[in-house]
C-alpha atoms as a PDB file:
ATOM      1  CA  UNK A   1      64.411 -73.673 130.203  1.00  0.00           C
ATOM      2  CA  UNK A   2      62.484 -75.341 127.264  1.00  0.00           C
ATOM      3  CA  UNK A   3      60.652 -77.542 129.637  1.00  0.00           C
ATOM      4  CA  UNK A   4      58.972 -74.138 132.347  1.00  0.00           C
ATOM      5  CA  UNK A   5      56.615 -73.107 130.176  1.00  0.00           C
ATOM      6  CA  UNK A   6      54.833 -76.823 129.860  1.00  0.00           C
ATOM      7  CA  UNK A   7      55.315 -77.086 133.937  1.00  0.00           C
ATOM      8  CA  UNK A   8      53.530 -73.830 134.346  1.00  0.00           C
ATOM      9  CA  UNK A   9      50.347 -74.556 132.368  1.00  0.00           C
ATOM     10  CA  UNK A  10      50.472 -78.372 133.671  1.00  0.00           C
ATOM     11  CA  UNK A  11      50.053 -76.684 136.822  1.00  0.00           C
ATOM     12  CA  UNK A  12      47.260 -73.832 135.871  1.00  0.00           C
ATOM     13  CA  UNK A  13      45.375 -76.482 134.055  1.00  0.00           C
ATOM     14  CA  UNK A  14      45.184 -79.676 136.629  1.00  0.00           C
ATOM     15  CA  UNK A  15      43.645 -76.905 138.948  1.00  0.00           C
ATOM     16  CA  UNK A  16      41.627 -74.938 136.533  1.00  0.00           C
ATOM     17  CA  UNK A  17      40.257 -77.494 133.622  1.00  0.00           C
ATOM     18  CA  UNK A  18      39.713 -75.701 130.334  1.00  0.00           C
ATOM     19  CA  UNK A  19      39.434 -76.404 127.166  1.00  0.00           C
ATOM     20  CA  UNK A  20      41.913 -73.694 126.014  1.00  0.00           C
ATOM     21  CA  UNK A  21      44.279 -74.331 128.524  1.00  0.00           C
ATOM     22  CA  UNK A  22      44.415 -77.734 127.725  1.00  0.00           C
ATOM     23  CA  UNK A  23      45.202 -77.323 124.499  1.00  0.00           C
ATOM     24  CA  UNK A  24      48.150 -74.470 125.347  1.00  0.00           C
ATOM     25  CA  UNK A  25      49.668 -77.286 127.439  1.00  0.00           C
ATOM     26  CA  UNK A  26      49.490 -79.704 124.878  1.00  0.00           C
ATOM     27  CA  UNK A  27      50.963 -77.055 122.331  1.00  0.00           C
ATOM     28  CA  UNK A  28      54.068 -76.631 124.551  1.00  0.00           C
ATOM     29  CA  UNK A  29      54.438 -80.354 124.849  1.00  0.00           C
ATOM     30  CA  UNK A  30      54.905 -81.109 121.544  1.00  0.00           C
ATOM     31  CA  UNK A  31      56.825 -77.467 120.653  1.00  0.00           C
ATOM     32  CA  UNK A  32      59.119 -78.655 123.244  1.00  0.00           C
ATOM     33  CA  UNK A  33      59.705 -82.051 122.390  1.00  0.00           C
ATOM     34  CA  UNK A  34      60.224 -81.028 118.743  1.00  0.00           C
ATOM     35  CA  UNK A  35      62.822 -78.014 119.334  1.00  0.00           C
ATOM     36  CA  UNK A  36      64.939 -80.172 122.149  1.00  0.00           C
ATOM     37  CA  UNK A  37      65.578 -82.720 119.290  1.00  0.00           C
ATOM     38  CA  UNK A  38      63.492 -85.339 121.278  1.00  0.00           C
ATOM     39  CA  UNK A  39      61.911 -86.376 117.852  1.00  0.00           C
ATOM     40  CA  UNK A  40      64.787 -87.715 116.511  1.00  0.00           C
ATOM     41  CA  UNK A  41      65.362 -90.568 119.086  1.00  0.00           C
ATOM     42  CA  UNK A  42      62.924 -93.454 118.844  1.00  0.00           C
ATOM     43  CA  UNK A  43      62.152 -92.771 122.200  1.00  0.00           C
ATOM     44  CA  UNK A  44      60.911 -89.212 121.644  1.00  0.00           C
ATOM     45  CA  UNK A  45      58.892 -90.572 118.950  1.00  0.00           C
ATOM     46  CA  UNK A  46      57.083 -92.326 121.706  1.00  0.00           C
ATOM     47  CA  UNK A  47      56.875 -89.767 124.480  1.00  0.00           C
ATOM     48  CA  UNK A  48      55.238 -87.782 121.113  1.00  0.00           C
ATOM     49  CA  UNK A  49      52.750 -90.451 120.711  1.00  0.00           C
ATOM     50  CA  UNK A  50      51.565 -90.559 124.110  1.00  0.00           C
ATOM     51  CA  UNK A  51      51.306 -86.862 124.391  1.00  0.00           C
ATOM     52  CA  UNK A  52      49.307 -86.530 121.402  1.00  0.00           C
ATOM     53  CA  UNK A  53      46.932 -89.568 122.347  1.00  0.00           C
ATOM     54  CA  UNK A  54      46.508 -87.494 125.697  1.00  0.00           C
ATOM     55  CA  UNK A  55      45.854 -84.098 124.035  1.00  0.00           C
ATOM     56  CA  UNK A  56      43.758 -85.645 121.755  1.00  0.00           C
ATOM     57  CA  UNK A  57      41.130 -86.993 124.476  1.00  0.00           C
ATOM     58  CA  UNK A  58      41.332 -83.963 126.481  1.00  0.00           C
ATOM     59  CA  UNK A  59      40.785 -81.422 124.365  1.00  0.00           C
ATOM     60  CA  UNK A  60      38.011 -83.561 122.816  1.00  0.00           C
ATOM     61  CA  UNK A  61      36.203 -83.630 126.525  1.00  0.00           C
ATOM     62  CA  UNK A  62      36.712 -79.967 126.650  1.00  0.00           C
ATOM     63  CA  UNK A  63      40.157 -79.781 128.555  1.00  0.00           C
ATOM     64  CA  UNK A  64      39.149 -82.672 131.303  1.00  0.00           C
ATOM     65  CA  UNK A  65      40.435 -86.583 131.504  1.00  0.00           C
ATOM     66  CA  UNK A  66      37.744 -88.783 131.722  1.00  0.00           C
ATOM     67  CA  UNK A  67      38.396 -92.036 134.120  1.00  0.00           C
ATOM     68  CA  UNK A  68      36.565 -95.003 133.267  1.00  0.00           C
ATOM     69  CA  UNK A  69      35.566 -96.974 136.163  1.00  0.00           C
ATOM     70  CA  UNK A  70      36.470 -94.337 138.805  1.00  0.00           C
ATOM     71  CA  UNK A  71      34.199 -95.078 142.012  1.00  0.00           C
ATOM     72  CA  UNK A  72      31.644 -92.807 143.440  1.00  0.00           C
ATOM     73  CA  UNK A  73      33.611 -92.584 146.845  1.00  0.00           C
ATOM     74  CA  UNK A  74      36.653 -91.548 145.532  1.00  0.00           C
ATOM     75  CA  UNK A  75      37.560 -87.959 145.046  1.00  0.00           C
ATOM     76  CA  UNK A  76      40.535 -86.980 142.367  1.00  0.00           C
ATOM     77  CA  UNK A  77      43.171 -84.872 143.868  1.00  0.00           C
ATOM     78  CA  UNK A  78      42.668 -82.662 140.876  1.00  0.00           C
ATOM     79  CA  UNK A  79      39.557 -81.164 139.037  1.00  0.00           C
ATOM     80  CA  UNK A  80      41.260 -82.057 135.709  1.00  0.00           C
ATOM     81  CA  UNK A  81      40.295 -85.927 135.976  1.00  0.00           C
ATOM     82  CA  UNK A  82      36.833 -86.566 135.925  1.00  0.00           C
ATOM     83  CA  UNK A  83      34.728 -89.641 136.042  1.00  0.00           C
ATOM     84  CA  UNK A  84      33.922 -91.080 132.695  1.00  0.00           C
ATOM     85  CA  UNK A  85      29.791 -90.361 131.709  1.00  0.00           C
ATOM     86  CA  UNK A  86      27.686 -90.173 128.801  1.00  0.00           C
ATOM     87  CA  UNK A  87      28.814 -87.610 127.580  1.00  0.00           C
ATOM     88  CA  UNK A  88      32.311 -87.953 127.439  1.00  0.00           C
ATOM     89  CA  UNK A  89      34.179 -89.260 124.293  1.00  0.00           C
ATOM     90  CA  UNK A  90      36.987 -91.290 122.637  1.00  0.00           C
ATOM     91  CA  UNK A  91      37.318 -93.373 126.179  1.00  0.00           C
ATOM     92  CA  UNK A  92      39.257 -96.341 124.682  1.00  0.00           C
ATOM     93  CA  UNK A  93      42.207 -93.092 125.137  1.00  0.00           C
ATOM     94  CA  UNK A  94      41.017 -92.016 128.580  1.00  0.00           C
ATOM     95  CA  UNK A  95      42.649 -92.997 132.544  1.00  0.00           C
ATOM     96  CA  UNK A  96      41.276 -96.473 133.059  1.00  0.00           C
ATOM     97  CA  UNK A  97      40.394 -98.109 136.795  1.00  0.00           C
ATOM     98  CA  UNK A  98      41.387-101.590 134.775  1.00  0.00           C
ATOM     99  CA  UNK A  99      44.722-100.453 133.792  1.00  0.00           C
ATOM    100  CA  UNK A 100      45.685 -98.530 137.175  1.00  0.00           C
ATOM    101  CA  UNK A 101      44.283 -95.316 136.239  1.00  0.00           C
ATOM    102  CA  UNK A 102      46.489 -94.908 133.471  1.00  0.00           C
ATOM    103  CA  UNK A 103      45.568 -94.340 129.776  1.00  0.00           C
ATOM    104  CA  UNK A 104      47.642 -95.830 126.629  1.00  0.00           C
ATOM    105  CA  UNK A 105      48.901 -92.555 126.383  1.00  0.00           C
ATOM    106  CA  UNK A 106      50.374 -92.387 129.748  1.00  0.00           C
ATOM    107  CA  UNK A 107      52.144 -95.543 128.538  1.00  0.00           C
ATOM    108  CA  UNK A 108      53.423 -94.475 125.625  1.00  0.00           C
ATOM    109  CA  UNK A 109      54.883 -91.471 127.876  1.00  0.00           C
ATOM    110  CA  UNK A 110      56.879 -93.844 130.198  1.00  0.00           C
ATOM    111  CA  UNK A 111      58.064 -96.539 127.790  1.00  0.00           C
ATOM    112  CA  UNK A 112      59.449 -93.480 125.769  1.00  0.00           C
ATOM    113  CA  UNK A 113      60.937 -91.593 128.801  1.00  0.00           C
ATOM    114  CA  UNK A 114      62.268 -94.754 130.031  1.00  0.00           C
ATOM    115  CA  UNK A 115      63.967 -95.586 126.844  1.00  0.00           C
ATOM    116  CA  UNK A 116      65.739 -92.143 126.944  1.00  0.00           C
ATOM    117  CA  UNK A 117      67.193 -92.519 130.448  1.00  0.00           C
ATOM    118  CA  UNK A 118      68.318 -95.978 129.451  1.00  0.00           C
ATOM    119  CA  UNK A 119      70.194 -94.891 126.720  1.00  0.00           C
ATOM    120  CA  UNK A 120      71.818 -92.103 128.251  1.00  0.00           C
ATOM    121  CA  UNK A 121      73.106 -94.924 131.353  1.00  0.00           C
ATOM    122  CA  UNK A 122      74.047 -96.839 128.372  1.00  0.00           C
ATOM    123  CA  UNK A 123      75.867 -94.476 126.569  1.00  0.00           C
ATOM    124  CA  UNK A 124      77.478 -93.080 130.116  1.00  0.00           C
ATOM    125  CA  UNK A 125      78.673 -97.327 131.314  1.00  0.00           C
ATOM    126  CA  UNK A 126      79.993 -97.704 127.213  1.00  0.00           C
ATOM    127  CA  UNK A 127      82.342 -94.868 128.187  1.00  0.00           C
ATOM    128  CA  UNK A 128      83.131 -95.769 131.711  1.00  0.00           C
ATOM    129  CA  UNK A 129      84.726 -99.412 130.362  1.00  0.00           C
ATOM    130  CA  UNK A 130      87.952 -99.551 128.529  1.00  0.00           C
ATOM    131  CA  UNK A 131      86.974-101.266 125.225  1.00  0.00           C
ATOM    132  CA  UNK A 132      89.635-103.959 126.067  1.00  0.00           C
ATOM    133  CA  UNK A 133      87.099-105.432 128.410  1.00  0.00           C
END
């Protein structure tokens, strides 16, 4: 139940980018990985990480991601990513063409959420085998 109101307003702001939105969303990301515990696992420490390197870009290019070396022809399936300008800021956190249009946040979001299902299959196969194995 924790997890709705994050899904909700990922899904208000990819469609409708603002700044205020953006932040609400990023609120709720880290209010919900901080009451589910998430923090106290390595791994949540991560998933943190990358959601705060996210927020921090978006909210500094008023609620949009900026994609560095996005082509001309091609057209986002959501308003929320932009292509990197001018006028856009901290880009070294921003989607990148060079890294698959993924940003070091985005990253730090898998390698953490990865960790966490890996540990729970760990934790589930140490208590499927008899310890006389």
């Amino acid at each position: 139940m924790a997890v709705l109101l994050p899904l909700i307003l990922s899904v208000i702001w990819k469609w409708h980018p603002d700044v205020a939105i953006c932040a609400l969303f990023w609120v709720s990301v880290v209010w919900t990985t901080h009451s589910t515990k998430l923090v106290s696992h390595p791994a949540g420490l991560m998933i943190l990480l990358g959601a705060v390197s996210n927020a921090v870009v978006t909210v500094f290019n008023g609620g949009v991601m900026p994609v560095v070396g996005m082509p001309n022809s091609f057209s986002p399936l959501f308003p929320v990513w932009q292509r990197a300008h001018g006028t856009h800021g901290l880009l070294l956190l921003a989607d990148h063409a060079s890294l698959h249009y993924f940003s070091i946040g985005d990253f730090f979001l898998i390698a953490g959420a990865s960790m966490l299902v890996l540990a729970k299959v760990y934790a589930k196969l140490q208590r499927a085998i008899p310890e006389g194995r």
